[in-house]
Protein backbone atom coordinates (compact mmCIF):
# COMPACT_ATOMS: atom_id res chain seq x y z
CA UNK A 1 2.83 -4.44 -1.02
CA UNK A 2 -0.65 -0.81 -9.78
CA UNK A 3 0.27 0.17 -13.32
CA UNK A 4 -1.07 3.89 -12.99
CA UNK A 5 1.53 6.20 -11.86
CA UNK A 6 0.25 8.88 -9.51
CA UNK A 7 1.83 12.46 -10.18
CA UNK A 8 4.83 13.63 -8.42
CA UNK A 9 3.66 15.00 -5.10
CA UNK A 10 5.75 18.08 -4.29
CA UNK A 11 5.80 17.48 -0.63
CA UNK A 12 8.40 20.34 -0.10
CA UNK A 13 8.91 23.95 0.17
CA UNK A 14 9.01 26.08 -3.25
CA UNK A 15 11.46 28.51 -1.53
CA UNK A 16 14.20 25.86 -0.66
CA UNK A 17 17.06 25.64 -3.62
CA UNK A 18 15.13 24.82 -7.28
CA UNK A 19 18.73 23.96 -8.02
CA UNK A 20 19.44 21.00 -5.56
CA UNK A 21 16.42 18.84 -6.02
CA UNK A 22 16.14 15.13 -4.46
CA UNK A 23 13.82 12.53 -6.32
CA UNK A 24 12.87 9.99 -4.37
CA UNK A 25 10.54 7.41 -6.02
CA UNK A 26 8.09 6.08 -3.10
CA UNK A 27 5.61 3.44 -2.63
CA UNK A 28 1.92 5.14 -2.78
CA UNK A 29 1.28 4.47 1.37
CA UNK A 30 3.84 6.87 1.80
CA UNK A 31 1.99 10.14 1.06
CA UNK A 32 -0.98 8.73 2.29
CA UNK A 33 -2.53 9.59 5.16
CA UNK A 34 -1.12 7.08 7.36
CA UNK A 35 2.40 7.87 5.70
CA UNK A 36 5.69 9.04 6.82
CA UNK A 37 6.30 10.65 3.47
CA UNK A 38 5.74 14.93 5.17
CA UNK A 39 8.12 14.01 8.41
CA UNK A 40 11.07 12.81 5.85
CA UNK A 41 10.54 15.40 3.76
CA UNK A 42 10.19 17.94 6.63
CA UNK A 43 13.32 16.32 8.76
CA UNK A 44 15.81 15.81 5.52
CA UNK A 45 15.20 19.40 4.40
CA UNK A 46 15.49 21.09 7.53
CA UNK A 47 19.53 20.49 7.06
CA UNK A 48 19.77 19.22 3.09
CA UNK A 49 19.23 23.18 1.52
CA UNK A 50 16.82 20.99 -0.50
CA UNK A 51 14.05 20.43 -2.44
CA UNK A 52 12.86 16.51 -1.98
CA UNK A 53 10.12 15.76 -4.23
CA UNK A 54 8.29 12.51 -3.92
CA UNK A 55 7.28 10.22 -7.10
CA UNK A 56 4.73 7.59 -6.06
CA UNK A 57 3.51 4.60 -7.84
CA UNK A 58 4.90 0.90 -8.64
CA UNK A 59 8.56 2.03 -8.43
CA UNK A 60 9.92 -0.84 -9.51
CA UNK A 61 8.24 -1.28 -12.74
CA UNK A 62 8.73 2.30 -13.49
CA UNK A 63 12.60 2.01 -12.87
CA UNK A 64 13.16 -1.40 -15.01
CA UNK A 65 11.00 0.44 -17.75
CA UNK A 66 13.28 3.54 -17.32
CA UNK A 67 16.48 2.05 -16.94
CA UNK A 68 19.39 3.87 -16.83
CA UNK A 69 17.50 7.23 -17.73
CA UNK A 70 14.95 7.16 -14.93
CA UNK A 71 15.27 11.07 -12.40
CA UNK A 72 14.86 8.69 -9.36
CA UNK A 73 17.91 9.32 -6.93
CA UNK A 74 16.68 7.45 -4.45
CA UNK A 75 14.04 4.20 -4.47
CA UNK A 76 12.35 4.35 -1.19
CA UNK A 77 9.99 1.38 -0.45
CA UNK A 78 11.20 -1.82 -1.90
CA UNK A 79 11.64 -5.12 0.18
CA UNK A 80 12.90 -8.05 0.06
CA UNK A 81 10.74 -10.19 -1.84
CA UNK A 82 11.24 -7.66 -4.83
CA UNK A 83 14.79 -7.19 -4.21
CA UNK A 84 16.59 -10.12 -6.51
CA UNK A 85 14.22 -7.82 -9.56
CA UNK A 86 16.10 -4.78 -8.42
CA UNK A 87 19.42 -6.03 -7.68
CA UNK A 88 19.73 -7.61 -11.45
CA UNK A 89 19.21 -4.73 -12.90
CA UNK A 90 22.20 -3.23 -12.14
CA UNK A 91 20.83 -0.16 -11.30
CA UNK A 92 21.97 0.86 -7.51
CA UNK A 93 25.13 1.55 -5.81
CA UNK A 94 26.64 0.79 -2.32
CA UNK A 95 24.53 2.61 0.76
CA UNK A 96 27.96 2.80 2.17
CA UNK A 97 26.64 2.33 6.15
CA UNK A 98 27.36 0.58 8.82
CA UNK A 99 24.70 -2.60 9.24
CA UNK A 100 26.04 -4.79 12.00
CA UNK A 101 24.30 -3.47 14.79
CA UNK A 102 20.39 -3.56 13.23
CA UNK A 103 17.60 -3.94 15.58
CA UNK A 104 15.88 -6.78 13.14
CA UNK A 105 14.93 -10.40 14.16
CA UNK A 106 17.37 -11.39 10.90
CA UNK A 107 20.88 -10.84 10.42
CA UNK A 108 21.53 -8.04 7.74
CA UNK A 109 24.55 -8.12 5.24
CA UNK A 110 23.12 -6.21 2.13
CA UNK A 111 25.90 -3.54 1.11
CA UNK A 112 22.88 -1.73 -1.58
CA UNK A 113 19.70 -2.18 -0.02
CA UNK A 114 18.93 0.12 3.40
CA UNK A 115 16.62 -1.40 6.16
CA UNK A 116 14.74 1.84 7.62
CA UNK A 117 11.61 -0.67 9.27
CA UNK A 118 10.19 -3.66 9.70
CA UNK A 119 7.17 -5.92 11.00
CA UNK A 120 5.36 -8.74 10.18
CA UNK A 121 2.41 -9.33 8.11
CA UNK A 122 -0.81 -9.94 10.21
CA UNK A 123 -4.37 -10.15 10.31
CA UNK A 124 -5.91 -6.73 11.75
CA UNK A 125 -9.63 -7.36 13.68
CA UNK A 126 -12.03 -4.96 15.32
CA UNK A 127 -13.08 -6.27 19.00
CA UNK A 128 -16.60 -4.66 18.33
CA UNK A 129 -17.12 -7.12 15.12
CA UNK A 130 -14.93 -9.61 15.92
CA UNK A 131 -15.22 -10.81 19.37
CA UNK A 132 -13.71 -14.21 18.93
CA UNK A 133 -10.66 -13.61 16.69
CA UNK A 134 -9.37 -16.85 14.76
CA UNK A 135 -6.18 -17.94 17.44
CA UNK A 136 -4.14 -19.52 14.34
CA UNK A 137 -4.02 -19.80 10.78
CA UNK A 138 -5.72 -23.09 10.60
CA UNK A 139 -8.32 -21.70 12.56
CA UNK A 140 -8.96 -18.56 10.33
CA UNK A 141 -8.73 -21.37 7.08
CA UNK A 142 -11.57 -23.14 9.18
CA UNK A 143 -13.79 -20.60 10.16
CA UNK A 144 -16.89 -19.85 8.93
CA UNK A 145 -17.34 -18.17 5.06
CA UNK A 146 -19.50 -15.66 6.62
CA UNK A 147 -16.36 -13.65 8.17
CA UNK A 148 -15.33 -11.21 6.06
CA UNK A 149 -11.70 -10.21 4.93
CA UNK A 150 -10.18 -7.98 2.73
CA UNK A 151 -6.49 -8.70 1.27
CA UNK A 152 -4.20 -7.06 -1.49
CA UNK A 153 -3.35 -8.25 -4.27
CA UNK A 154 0.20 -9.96 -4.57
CA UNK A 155 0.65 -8.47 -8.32
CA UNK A 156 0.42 -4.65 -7.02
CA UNK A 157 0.90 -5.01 -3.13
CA UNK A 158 4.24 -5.99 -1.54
CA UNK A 159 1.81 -6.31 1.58
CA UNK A 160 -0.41 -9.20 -0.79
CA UNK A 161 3.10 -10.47 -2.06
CA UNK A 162 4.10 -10.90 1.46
CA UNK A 163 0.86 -12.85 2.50
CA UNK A 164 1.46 -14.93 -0.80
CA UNK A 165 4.85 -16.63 0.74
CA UNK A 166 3.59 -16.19 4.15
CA UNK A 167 1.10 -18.75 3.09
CA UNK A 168 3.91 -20.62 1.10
CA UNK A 169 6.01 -20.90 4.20
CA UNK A 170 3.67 -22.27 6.54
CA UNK A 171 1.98 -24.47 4.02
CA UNK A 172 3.88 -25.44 1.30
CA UNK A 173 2.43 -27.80 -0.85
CA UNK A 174 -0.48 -28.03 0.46
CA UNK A 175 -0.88 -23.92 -0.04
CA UNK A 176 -3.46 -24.79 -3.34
CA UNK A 177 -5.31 -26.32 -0.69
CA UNK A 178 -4.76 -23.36 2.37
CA UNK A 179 -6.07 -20.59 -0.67
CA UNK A 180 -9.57 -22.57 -1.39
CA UNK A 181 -10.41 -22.78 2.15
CA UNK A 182 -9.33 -18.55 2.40
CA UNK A 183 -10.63 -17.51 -1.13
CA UNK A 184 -14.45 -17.83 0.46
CA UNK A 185 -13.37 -15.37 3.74
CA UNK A 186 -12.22 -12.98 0.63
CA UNK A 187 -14.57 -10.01 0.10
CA UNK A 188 -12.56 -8.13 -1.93
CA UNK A 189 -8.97 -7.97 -3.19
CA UNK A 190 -7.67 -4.54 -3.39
CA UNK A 191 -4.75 -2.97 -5.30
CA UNK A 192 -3.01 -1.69 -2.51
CA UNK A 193 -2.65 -1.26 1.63
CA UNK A 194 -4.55 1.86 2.13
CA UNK A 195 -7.97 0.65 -0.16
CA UNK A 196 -7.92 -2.14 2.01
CA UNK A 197 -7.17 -0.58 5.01
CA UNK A 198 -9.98 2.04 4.51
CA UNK A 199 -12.65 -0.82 3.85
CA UNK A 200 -12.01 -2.19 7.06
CA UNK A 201 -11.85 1.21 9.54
CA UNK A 202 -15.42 1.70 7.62
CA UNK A 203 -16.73 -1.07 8.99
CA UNK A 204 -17.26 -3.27 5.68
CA UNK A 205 -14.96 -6.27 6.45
CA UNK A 206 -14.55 -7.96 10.23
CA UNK A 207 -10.37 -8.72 9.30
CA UNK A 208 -7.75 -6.95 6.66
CA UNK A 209 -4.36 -8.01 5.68
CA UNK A 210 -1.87 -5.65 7.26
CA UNK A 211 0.75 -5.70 10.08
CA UNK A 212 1.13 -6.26 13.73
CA UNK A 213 2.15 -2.81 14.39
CA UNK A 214 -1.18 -1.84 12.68
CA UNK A 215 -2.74 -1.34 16.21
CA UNK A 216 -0.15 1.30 17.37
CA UNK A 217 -1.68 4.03 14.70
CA UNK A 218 -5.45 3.79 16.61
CA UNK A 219 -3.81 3.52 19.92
CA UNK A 220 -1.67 6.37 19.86
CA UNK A 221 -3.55 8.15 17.47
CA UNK A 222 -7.19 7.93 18.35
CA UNK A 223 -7.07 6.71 21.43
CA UNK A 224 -8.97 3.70 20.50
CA UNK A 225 -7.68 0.00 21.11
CA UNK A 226 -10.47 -2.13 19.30
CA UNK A 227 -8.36 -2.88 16.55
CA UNK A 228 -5.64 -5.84 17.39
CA UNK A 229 -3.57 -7.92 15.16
CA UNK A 230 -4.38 -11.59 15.39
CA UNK A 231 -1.14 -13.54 16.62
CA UNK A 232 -0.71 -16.88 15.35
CA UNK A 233 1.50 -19.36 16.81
CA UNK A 234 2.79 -20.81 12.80
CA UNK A 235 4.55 -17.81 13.21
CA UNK A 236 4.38 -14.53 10.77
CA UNK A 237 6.19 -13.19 7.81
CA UNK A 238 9.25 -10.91 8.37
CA UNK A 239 9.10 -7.38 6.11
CA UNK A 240 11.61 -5.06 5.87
CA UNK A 241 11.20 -1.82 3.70
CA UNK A 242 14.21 -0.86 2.30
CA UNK A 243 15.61 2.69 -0.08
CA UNK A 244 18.62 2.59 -2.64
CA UNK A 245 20.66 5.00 -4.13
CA UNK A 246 20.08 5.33 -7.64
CA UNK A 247 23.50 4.78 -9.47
CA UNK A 248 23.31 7.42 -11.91
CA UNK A 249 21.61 10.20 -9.57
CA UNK A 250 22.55 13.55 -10.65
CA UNK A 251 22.44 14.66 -6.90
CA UNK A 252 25.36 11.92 -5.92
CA UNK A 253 25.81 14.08 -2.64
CA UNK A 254 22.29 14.93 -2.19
CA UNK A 255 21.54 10.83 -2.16
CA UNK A 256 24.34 9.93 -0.04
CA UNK A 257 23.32 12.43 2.23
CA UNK A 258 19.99 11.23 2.55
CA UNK A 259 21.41 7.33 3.09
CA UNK A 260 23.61 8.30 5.89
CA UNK A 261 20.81 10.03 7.31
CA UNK A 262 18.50 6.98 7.27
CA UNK A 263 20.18 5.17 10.24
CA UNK A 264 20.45 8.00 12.62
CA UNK A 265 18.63 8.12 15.68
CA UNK A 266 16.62 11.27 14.74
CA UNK A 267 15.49 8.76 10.92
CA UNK A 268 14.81 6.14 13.02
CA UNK A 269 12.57 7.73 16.37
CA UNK A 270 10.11 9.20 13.70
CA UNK A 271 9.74 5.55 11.95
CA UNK A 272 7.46 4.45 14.80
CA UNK A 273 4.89 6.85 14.94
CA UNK A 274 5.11 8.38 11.16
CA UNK A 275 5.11 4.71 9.38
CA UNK A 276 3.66 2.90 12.10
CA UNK A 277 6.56 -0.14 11.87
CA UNK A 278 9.80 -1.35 13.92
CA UNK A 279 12.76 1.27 13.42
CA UNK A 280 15.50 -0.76 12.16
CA UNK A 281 18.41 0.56 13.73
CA UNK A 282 16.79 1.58 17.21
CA UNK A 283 16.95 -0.58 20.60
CA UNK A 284 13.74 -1.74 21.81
CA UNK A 285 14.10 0.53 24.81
CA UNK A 286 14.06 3.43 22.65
CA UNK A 287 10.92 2.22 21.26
CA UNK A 288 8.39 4.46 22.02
CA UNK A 289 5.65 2.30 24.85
CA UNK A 290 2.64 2.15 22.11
CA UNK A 291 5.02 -0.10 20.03
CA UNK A 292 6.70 -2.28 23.31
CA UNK A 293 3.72 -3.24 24.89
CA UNK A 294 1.82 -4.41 21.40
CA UNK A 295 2.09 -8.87 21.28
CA UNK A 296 4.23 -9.89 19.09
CA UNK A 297 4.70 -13.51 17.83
CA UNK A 298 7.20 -15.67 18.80
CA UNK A 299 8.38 -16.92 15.34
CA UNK A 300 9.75 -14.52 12.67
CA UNK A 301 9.13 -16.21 8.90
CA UNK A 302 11.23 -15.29 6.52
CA UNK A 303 12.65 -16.39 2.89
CA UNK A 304 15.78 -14.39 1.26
CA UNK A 305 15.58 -12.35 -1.72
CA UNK A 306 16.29 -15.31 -4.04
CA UNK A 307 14.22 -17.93 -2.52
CA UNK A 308 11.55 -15.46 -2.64
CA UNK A 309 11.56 -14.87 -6.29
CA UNK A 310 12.01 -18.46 -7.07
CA UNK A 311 8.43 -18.65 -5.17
CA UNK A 312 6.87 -15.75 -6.70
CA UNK A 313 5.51 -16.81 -9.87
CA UNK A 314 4.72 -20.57 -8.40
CA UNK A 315 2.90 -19.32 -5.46
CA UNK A 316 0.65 -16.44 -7.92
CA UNK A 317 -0.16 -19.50 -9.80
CA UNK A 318 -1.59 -21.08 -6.58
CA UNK A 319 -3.35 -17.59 -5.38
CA UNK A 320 -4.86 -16.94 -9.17
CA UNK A 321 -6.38 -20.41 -9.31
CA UNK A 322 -8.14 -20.34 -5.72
CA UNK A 323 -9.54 -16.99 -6.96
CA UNK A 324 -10.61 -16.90 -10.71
C-alpha cells in the first residue's frame, strides 16, 4: 500500500555531518504517527556520523520518473507485488547479506531486495461495534450492506494492492463476482493506510483493511484490546516490506552501511513495536509477548513478484468495474 509528493521530512539532527547525508525515499506511513521512520533515523545515526533525511511519497513512481538521476540512496518501503516494476528498471544493486536464515513463512532468495517485516493483510474490527465479526471471507462477502468498511485503493496503496490479489488468490475467476458482493460493505476508498486507518479509530466504519499485527499498536500502546483482526480460515495474503540500495548513491558506504544494519538484532527488535509488523530476521521467541500471543492464520497466501504483476492490471480491471 498518491501522485503528490510530500516534502522531505528532515527527521534528523542539523548538527550531525551536512557533508555525509543519507536519502532514503520512504513510503508516507513511515513518518506517520504510527511509523518507525524517528527510531531508524534515531538508531542509524547514533553510529552512521550522519544526516538521514527521509523523502516520502509514491517512491516508485518518483524513481522510474527520475531514473538514473534520482538523490534516493536507499528505497525503503517497496514489496513484492511492486517489485518485478523495480527490478526492470535496472536501478538497484546487490544488498550483499546473508538471507538464509529469515524468520518469514516463505523462503527468501532475492540478492537486491531486503526483507526488514512482514504480516498479512487482514480485516481490523472494534468489539464495541462489531460484536459478531464475519468468521471468513465468504461470510464478510455475505453479510449485511449495512456494515461498514473502509479499504485503500490498489492504485496508491500497496496495502489496497495487496487486498486486490488477496481477493485474486482465494477467488479467482469468480473475483468480478467476490468485488460486487464487497463494493456495497465499501464506505469509502482511501488513498492510503493511515486515512483509512484514522476513519476507523474515529469510529466512522465498523472494519478497515489493514494487518493482523494491527492489534499489537492498541494493545501495547493504549492499553486497549477492542480492536482484533478478523482471521479467516481461506487463509491471508503474505507482505513483506522491503529497502534497496540505490545503484548510483553518492553515499555508496553510507547505503551499505545502512543495509548491513537492517538485519541486525538491534534493526530488527525495534520493527515490532515501531512498525507494528513481524521482524524478518528475528526468532519468534525474541518476539516481544504483544506480537506472540496475537492469532494468526494458519495459511500464508502468497504470489511472487512476477505472478503478481501479471495479475495487477487484470485484477484493477475487476476492482474498477465493481466500483465505478
Amino acid at each position: 500500500m498518491k501522485t503528490v509528493l510530500i516534502p522531505a521530512l528532515l527527521l534528523a539532527s542539523p548538527a550531525l555531518a551536512q557533508d555525509r547525508v543519507l536519502t532514503v525515499y520512504a513510503e508516507d506511513y513511515i513518518a506517520s504517527e504510527w511509523g518507525p521512520g524517528p527510531k531508524i533515523e534515531e538508531g542509524f545515526e547514533a553510529f552512521c556520523d550522519c544526516d538521514l533525511q527521509f523523502v516520502t511519497g509514491d517512491i516508485l513512481p518518483r524513481l522510474l520518473m527520475e531514473g538514473q538521476g534520482t538523490e534516493a540512496d536507499i528505497v525503503f518501503g517497496l514489496n513484492t507485488d511492486l517489485t518485478a516494476r523495480a527490478r526492470a528498471s535496472g536501478l538497484f544493486k546487490p544488498h550483499g547479506q546473508d538471507t538464509s536464515d529469515m524468520s518469514l513463512p516463505i523462503e527468501w532468495t532475492d540478492d537486491i531486495f531486503l526483507p526488514y517485516n512482514w504480516g498479512e493483510t487482514a480485516f481490523v474490527y472494534d468489539t464495541t461495534r462489531l460484536e459478531n465479526p464475519p468468521a471468513s471471507f465468504e461470510e464478510l462477502l455475505e453479510a449485511p450492506d449495512d456494515l461498514k468498511i473502509v479499504i485503500q485503493d490498489p492504485r496508491s496503496s500497496i496495502s489496497g494492492l495487496a487486498l486486490l490479489l488477496w481477493v485474486k488468490k482465494v477467488y479467482g475467476d469468480d473475483a468480478p463476482e467476490a468485488w460486487a458482493k464487497l463494493a456495497p460493505k465499501v464506505l469509502t476508498v482511501t488513498r492510503g493506510w493511515s486515512e483509512s486507518y484514522g476513519m476507523f479509530t474515529s469510529g466512522e466504519a465498523d472494519m478497515v483493511l489493514s494487518y493482523t499485527t494491527s492489534p499489537a499498536y492498541h494493545i501495547a500502546a493504549e492499553d486497549d484490546d477492542t480492536k482484533r483482526a478478523a482471521i479467516f480460515p481461506e487463509g491471508h495474503y503474505f507482505m513483506t516490506e522491503l529497502a534497496a540500495q540505490v545503484a548510483s548513491t553518492d553515499q555508496p558506504e553510507l547505503a551499505q552501511q545502512f543495509m548491513d544494519w537492517i538485519l541486525t538484532p538491534e534493526f530488527q527488535a525495534a520493527i515490532p513495536l515501531a512498525n507494528w509488523s513481524l521482524p524478518a530476521k528475528l526468532p519468534q521467541a525474541d518476539w516481544p509477548q504483544v506480537m506472540r500471543d496475537l492469532p494468526r492464520p494458519d495459511t500464508t497466501l502468497f504470489y511472487s513478484e512476477n505472478e503478481a504483476e501479471a495479475l495487477r492490471q487484470p485484477a484493477l480491471d475487476e476492482w474498477q468495474r465493481a466500483f465505478r
